[in-house]
C-alpha atoms as a PDB file:
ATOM      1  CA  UNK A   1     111.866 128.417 149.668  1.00  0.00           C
ATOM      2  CA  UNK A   2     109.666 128.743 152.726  1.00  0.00           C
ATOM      3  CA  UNK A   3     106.256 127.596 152.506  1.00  0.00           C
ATOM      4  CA  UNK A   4     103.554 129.288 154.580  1.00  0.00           C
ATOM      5  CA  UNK A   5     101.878 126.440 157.096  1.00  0.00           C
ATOM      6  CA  UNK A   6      98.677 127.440 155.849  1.00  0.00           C
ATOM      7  CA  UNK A   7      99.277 127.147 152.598  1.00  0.00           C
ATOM      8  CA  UNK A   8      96.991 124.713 149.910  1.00  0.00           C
ATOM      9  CA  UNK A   9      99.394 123.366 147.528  1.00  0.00           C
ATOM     10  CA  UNK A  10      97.894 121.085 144.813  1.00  0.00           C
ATOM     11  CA  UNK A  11      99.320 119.443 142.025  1.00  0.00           C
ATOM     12  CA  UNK A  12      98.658 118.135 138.488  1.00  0.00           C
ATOM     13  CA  UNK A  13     100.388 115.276 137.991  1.00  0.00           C
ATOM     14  CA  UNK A  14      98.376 114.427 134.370  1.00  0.00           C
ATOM     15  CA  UNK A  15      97.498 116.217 131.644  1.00  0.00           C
ATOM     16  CA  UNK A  16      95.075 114.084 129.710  1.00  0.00           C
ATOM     17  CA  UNK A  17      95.354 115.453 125.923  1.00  0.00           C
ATOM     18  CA  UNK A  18      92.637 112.894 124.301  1.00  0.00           C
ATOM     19  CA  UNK A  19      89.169 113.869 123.916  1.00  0.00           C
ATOM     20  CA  UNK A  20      86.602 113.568 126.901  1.00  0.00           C
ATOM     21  CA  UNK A  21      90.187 112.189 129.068  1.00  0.00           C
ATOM     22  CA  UNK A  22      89.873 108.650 127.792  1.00  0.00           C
ATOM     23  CA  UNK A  23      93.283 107.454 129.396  1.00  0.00           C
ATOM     24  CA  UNK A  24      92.753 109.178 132.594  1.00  0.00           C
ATOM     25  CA  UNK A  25      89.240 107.745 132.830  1.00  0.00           C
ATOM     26  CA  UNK A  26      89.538 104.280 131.333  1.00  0.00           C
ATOM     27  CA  UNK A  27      92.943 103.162 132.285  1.00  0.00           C
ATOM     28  CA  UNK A  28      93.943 105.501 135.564  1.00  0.00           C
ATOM     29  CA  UNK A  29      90.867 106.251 137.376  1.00  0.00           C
ATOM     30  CA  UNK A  30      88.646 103.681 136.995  1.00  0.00           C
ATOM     31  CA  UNK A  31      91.199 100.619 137.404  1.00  0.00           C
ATOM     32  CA  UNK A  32      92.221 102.962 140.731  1.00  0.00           C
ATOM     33  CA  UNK A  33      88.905 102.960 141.782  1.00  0.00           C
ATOM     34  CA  UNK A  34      89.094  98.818 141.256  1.00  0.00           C
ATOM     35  CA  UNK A  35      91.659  98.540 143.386  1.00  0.00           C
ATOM     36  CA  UNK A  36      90.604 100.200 145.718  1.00  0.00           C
ATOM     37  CA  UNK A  37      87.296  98.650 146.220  1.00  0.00           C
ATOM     38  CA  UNK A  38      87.831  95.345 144.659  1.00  0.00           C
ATOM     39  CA  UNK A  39      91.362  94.094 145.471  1.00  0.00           C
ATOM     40  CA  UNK A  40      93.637  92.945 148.508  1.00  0.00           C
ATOM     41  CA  UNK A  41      96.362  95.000 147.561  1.00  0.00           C
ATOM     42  CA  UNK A  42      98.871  96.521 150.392  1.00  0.00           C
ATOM     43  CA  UNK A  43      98.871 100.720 150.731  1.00  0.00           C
ATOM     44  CA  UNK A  44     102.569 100.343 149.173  1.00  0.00           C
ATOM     45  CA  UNK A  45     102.074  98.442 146.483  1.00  0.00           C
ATOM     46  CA  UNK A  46      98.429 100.306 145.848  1.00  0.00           C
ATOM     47  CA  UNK A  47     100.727 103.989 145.572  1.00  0.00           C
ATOM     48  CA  UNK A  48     103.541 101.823 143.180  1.00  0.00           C
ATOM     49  CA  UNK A  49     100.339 100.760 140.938  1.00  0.00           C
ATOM     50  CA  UNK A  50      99.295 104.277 140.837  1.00  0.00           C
ATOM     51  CA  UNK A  51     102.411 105.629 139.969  1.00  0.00           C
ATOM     52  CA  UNK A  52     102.763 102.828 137.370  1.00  0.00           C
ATOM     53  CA  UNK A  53      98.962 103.662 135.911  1.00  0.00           C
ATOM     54  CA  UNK A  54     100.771 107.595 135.499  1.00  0.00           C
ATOM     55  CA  UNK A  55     103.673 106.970 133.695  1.00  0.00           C
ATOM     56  CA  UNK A  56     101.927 104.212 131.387  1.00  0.00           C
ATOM     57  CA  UNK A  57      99.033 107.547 131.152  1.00  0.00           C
ATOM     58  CA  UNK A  58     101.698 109.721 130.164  1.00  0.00           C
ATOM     59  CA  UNK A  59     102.735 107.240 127.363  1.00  0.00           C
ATOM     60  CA  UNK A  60     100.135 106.945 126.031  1.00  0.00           C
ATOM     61  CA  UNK A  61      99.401 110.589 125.944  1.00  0.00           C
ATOM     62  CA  UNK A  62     102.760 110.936 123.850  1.00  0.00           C
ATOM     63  CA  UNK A  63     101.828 108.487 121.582  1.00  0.00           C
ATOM     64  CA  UNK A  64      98.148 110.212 120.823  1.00  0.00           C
ATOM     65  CA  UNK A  65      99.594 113.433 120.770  1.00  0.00           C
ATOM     66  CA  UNK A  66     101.962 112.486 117.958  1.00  0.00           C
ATOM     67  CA  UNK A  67      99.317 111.180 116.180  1.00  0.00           C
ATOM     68  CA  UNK A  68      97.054 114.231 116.392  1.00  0.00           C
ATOM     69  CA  UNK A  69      99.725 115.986 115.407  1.00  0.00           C
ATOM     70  CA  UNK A  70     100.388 113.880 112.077  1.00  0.00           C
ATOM     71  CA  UNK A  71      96.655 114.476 111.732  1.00  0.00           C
ATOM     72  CA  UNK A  72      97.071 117.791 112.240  1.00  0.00           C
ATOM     73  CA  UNK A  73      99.766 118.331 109.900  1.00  0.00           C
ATOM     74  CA  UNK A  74      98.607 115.868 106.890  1.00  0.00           C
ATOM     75  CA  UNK A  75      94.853 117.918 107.170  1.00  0.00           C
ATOM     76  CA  UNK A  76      96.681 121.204 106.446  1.00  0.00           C
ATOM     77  CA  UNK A  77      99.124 119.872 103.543  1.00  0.00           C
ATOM     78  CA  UNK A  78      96.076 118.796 101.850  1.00  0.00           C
ATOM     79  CA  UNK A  79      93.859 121.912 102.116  1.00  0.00           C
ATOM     80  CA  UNK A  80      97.529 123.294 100.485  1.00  0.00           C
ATOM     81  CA  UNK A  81      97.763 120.827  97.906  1.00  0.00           C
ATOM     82  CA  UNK A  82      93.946 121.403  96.609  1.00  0.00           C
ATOM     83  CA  UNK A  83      94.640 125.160  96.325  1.00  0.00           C
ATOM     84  CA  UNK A  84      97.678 124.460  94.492  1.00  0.00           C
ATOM     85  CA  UNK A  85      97.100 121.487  92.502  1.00  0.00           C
ATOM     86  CA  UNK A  86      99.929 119.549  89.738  1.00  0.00           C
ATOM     87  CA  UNK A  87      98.926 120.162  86.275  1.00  0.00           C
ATOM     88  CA  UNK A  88     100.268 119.490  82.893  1.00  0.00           C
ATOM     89  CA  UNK A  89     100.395 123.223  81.957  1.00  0.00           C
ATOM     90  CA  UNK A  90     102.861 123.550  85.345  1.00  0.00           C
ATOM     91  CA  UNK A  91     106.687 124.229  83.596  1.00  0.00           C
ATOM     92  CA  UNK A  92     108.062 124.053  87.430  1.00  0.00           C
ATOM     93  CA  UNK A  93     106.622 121.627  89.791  1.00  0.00           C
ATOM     94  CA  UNK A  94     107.780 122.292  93.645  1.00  0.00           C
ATOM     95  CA  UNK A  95     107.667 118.829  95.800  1.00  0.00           C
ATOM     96  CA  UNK A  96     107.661 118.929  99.365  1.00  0.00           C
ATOM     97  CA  UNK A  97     108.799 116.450 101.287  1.00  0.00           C
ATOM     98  CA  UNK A  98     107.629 117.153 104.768  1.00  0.00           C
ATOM     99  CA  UNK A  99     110.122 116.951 107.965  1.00  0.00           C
ATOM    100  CA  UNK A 100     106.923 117.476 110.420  1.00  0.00           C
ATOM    101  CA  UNK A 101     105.170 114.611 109.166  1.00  0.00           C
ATOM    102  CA  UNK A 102     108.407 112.023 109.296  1.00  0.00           C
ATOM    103  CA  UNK A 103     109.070 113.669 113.062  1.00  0.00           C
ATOM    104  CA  UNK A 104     105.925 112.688 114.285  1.00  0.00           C
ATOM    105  CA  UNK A 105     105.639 108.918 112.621  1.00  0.00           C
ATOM    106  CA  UNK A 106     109.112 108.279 113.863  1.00  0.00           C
ATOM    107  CA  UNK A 107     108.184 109.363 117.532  1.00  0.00           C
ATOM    108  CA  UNK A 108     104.917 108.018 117.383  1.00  0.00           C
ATOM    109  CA  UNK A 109     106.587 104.717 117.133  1.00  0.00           C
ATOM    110  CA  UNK A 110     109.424 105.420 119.171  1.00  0.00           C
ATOM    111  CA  UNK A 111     106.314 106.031 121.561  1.00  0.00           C
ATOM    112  CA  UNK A 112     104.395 103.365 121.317  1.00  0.00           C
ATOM    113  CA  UNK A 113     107.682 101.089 122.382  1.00  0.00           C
ATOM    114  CA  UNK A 114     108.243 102.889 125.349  1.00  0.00           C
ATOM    115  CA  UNK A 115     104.622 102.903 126.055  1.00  0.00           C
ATOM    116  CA  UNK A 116     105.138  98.957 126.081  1.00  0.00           C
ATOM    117  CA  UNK A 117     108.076  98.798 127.966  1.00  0.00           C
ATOM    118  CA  UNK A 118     106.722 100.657 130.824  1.00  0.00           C
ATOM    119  CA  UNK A 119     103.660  98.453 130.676  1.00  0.00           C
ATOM    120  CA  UNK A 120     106.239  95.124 131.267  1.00  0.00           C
ATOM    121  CA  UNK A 121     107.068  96.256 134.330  1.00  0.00           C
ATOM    122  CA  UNK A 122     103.457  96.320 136.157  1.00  0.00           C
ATOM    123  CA  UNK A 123     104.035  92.485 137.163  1.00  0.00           C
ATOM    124  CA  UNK A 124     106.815  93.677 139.133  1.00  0.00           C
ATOM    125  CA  UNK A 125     104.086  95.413 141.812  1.00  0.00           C
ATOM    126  CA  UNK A 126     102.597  92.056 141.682  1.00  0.00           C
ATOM    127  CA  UNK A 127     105.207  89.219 141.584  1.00  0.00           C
ATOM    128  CA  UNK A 128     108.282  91.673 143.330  1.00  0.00           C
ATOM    129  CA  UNK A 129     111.618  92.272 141.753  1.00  0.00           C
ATOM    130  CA  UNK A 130     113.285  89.322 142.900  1.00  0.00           C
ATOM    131  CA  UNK A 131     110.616  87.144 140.344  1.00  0.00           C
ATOM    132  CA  UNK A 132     110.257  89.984 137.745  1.00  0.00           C
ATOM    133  CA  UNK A 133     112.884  91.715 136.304  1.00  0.00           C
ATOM    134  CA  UNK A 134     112.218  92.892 132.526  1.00  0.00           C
ATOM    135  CA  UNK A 135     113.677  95.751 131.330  1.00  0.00           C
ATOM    136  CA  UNK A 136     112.017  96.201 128.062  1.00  0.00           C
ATOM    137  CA  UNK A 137     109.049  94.393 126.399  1.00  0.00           C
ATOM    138  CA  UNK A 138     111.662  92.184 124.743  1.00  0.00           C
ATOM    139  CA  UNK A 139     111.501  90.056 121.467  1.00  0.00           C
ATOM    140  CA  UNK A 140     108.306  91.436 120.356  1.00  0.00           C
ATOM    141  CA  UNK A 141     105.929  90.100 123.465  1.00  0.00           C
ATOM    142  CA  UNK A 142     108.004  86.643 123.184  1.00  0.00           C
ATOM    143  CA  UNK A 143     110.283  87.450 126.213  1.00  0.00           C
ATOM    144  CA  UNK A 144     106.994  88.210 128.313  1.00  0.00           C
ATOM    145  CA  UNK A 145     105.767  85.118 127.522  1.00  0.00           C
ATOM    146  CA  UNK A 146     108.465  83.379 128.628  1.00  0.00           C
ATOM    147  CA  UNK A 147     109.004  85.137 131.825  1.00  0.00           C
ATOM    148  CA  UNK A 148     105.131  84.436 132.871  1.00  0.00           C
ATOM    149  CA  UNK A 149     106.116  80.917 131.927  1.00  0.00           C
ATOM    150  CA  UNK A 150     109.069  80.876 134.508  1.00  0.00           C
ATOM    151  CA  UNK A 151     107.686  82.728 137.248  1.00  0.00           C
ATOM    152  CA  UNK A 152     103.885  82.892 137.389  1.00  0.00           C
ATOM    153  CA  UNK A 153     102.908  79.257 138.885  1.00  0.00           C
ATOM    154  CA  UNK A 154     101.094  77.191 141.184  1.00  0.00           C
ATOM    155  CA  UNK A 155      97.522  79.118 141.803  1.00  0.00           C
ATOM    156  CA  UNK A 156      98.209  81.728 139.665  1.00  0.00           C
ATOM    157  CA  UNK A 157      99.262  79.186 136.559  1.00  0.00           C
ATOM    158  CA  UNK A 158      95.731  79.600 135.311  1.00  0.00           C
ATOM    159  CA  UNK A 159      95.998  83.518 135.336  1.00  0.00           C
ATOM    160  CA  UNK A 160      99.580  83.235 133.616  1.00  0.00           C
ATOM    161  CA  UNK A 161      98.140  81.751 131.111  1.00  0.00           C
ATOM    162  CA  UNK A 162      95.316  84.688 130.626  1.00  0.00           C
ATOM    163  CA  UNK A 163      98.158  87.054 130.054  1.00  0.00           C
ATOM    164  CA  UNK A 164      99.961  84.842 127.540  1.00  0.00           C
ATOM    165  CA  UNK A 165      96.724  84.553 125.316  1.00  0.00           C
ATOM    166  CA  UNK A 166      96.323  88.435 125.664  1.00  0.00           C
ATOM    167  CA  UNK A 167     100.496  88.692 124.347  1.00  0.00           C
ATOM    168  CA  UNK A 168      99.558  86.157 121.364  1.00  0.00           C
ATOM    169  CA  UNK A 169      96.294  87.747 120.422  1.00  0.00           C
ATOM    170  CA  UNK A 170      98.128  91.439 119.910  1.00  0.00           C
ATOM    171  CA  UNK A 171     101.229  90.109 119.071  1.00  0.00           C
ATOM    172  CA  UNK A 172     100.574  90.479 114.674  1.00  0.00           C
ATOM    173  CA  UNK A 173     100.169  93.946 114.993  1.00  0.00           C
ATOM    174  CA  UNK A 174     102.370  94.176 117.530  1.00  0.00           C
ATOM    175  CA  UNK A 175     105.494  92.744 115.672  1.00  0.00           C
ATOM    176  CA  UNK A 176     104.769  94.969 112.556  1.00  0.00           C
ATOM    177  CA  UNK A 177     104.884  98.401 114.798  1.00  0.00           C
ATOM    178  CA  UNK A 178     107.812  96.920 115.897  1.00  0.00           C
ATOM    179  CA  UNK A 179     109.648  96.351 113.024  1.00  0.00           C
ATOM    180  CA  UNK A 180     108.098  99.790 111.721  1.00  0.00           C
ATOM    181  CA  UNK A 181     109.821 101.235 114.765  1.00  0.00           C
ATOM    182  CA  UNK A 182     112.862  99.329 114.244  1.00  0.00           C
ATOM    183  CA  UNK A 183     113.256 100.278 110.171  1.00  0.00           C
ATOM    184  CA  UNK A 184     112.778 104.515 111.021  1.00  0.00           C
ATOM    185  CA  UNK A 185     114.356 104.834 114.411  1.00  0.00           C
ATOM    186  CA  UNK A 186     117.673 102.369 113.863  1.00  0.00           C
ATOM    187  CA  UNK A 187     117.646 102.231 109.852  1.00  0.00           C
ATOM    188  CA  UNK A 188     117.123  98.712 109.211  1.00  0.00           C
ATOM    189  CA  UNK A 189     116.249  96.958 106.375  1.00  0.00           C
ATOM    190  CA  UNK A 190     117.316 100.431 104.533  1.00  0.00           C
ATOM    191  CA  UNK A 191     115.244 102.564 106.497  1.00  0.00           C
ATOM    192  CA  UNK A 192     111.708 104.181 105.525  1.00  0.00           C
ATOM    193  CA  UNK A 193     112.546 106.567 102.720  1.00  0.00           C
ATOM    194  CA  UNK A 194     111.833 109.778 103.596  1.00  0.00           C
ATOM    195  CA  UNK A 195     110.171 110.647 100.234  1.00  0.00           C
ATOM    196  CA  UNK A 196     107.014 109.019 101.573  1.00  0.00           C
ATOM    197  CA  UNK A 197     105.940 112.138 103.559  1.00  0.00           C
ATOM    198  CA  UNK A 198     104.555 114.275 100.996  1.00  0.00           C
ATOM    199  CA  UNK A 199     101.141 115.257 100.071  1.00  0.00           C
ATOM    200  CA  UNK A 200     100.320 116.532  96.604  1.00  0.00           C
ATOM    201  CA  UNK A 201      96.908 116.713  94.313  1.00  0.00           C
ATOM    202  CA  UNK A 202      97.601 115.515  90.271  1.00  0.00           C
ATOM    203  CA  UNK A 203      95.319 117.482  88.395  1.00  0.00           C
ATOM    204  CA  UNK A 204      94.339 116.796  84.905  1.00  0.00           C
ATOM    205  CA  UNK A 205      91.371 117.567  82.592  1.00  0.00           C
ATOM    206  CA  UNK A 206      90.038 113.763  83.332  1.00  0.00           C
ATOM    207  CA  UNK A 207      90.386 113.441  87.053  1.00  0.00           C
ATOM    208  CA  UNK A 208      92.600 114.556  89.749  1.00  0.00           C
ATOM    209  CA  UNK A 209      94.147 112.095  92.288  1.00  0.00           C
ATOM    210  CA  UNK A 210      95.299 113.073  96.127  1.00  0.00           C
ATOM    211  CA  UNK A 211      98.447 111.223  97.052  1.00  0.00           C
ATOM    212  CA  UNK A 212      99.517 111.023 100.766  1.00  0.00           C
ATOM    213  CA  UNK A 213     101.609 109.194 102.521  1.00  0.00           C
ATOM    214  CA  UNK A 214     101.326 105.264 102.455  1.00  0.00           C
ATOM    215  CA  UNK A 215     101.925 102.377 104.683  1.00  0.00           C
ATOM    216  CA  UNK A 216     101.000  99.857 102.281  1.00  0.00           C
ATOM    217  CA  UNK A 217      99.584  99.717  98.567  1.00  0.00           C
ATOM    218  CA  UNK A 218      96.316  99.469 100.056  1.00  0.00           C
ATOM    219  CA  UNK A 219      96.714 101.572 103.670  1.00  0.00           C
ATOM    220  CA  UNK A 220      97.805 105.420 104.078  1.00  0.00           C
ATOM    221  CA  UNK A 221     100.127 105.967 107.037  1.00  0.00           C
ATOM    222  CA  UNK A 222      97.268 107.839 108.560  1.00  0.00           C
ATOM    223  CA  UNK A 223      95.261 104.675 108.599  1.00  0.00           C
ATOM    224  CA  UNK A 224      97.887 102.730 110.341  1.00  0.00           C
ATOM    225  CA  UNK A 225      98.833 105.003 112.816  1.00  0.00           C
ATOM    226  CA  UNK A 226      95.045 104.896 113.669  1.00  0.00           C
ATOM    227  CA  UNK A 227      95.183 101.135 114.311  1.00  0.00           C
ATOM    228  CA  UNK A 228      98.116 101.116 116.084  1.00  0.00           C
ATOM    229  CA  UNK A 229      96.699 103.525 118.605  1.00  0.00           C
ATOM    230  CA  UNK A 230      93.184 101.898 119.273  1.00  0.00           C
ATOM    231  CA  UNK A 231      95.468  98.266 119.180  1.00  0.00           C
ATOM    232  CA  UNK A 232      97.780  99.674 121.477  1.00  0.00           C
ATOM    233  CA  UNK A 233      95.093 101.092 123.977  1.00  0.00           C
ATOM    234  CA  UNK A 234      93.007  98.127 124.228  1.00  0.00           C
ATOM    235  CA  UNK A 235      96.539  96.211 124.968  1.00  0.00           C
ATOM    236  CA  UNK A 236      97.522  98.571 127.913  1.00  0.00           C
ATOM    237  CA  UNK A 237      93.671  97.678 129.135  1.00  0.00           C
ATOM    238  CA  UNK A 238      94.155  94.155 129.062  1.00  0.00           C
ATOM    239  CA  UNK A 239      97.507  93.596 130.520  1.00  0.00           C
ATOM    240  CA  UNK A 240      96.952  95.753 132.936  1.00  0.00           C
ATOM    241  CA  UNK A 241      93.641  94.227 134.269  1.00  0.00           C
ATOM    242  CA  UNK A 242      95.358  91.016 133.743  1.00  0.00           C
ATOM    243  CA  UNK A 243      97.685  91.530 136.928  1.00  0.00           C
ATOM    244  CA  UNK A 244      95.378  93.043 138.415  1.00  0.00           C
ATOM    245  CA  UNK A 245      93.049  89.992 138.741  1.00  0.00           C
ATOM    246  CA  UNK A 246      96.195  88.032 140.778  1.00  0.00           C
ATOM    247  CA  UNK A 247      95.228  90.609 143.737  1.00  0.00           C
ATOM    248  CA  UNK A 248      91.487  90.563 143.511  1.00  0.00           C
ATOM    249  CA  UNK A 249      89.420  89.510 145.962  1.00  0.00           C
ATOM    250  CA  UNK A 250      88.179  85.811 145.425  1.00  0.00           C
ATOM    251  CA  UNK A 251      84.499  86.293 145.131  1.00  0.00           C
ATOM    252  CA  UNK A 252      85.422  88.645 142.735  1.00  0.00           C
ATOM    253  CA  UNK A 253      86.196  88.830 138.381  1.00  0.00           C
ATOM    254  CA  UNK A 254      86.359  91.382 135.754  1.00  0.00           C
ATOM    255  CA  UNK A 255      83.923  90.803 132.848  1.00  0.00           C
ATOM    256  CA  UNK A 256      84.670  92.450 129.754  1.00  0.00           C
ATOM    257  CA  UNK A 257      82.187  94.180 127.609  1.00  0.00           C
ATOM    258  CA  UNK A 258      82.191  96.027 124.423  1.00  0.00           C
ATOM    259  CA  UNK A 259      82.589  99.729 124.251  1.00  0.00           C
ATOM    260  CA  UNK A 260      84.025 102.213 121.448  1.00  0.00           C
ATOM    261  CA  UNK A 261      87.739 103.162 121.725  1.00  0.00           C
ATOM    262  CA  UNK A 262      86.711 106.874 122.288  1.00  0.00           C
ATOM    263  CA  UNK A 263      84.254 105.600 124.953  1.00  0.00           C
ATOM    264  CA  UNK A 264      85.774 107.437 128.664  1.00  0.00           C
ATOM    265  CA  UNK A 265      83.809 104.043 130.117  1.00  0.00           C
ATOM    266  CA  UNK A 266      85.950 100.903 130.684  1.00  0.00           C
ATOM    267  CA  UNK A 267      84.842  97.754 129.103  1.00  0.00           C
ATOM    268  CA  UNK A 268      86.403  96.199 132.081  1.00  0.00           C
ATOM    269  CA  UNK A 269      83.975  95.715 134.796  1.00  0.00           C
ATOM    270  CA  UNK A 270      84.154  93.900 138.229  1.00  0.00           C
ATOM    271  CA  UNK A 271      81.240  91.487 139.053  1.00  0.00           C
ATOM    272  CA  UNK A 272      80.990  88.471 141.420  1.00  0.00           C
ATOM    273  CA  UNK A 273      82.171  84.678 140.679  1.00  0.00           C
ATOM    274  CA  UNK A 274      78.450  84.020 140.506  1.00  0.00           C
ATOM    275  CA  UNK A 275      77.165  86.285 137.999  1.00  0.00           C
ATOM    276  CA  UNK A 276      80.081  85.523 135.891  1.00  0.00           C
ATOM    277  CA  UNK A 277      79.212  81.295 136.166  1.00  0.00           C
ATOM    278  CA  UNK A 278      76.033  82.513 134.853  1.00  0.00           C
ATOM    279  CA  UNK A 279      77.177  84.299 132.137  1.00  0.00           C
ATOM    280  CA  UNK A 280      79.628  81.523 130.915  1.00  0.00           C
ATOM    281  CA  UNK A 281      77.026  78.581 131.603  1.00  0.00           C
ATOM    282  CA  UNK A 282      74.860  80.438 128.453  1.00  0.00           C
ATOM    283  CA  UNK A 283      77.511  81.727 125.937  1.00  0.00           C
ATOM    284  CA  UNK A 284      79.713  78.156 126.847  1.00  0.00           C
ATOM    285  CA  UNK A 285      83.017  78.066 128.110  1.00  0.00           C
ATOM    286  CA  UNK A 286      86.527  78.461 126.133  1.00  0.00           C
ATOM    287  CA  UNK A 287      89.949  76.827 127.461  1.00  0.00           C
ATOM    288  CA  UNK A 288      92.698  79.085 126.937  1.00  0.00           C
ATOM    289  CA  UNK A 289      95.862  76.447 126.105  1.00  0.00           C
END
């Protein structure tokens, strides 16, 4: 098709579905912005981490979209089940066990693994092919660990190291959303039964009692999927500003503060060696081993 010279032509390359665009303001555009300001980072490599920051966006926007959806979904069968509740005087009970809500748990998983194995290959803008070549996020975080053990020495041991305590410190939740992933998408360990996805209200003269779908005794699946996603964002964060600090400039370090998970500002900052000696001479240093 011919395009007129004069033509404006612009393009959305992200469509940021979480409130106030928390992943396009956290992770893409302000870590952009750090790199841009704050790193020694070549124009080639600086478009392959922005490309990178995208597809790990659009991730991430799967996996919150599935879970909005669940949301969604669960919120109307329960405004269903309290106008039709389960009573003793009931001769036919109807049970529904719902397809939408087991599509959107098993994809919200299946999500949240690609999500990581898109985020294993952000070392390779850093370290180059030829010294980073994971596929997938391998082994439950274990194969990650090992590469950075292989191939991240020398001056940038001490960073390696960083990234390996940020691997162990998510890696609990991390192997249960795993195995989660593991049991629904590839029927392991028998599978999740699909007879967990139904919401009903037991009614009787004494009390009545809302049952949804459960995780655990103790945790809905509702609840974990919650988890997952804040654990999951905070992850993408970290490792990300992990490799990012191997290109920053040397009077410069990111400081991390605390904001809420819904927060669109990063809790990763950049601030001078300087004012970050200060900080650690009065809260006392910690050796990562």
């Amino acid at each position: 098709m011919h395009k007129d010279k004069s033509q404006l032509v612009m393009k959305k390359i992200f469509d940021d579905p979480t409130p106030n665009g928390i992943i396009n303001q956290r992770l893409i555009h302000h870590l952009i912005t750090v790199l841009k300001d704050y790193a020694d980072i070549k124009d080639d490599d600086g478009r392959k981490f922005f490309e990178m920051l995208i597809l790990i966006g659009k991730k991430l926007a799967a996996v919150w979209s599935h879970y909005h959806d669940y949301l969604s979904i669960e919120d109307r069968l329960i405004e269903a089940a309290r106008k039709n509740p389960i009573t003793q005087e009931k001769k036919i009970v109807q049970i529904d066990y719902s397809q939408e809500l087991f599509f959107h748990f098993d994809e919200f998983l299946v999500q949240v693994k690609s999500c990581l194995d898109y985020l294993v290959k952000v070392p390779t803008v850093i370290l180059g092919h030829s010294k980073w070549n994971l596929r997938t996020f391998g082994a439950k975080g274990n194969d990650v660990i090992k590469a950075i053990k292989n191939n991240v020495r020398g001056d940038y041991a001490n960073m390696g190291k960083a990234v390996i305590y940020i691997i162990r410190q998510n890696q609990p939740w991390l192997e249960m959303t795993i195995e989660a992933r593991d049991k629904i998408n590839h029927f392991l360990n028998g599978g999740i039964n699909f007879e967990f996805f139904t919401v009903q209200l037991i009614k009787n003269s004494e009390r009545e009692q809302l049952r949804v779908p459960m995780w655990s005794n103790e945790q809905s699946i509702r609840q974990f999927m919650e988890i997952v996603w804040n654990n999951l964002f905070r992850f993408c964060e970290a490792f990300v500003v992990s490799w990012i600090t191997f290109r920053l400039k040397k009077e410069f370090v990111f400081f991390h503060d605390a904001y809420d998970i819904n927060s669109v500002k990063s809790p990763w900052t950049v601030i001078t060696q300087k004012d970050m000696e200060a900080i650690i001479n009065k809260l006392g240093r910690k050796t990562i081993e």
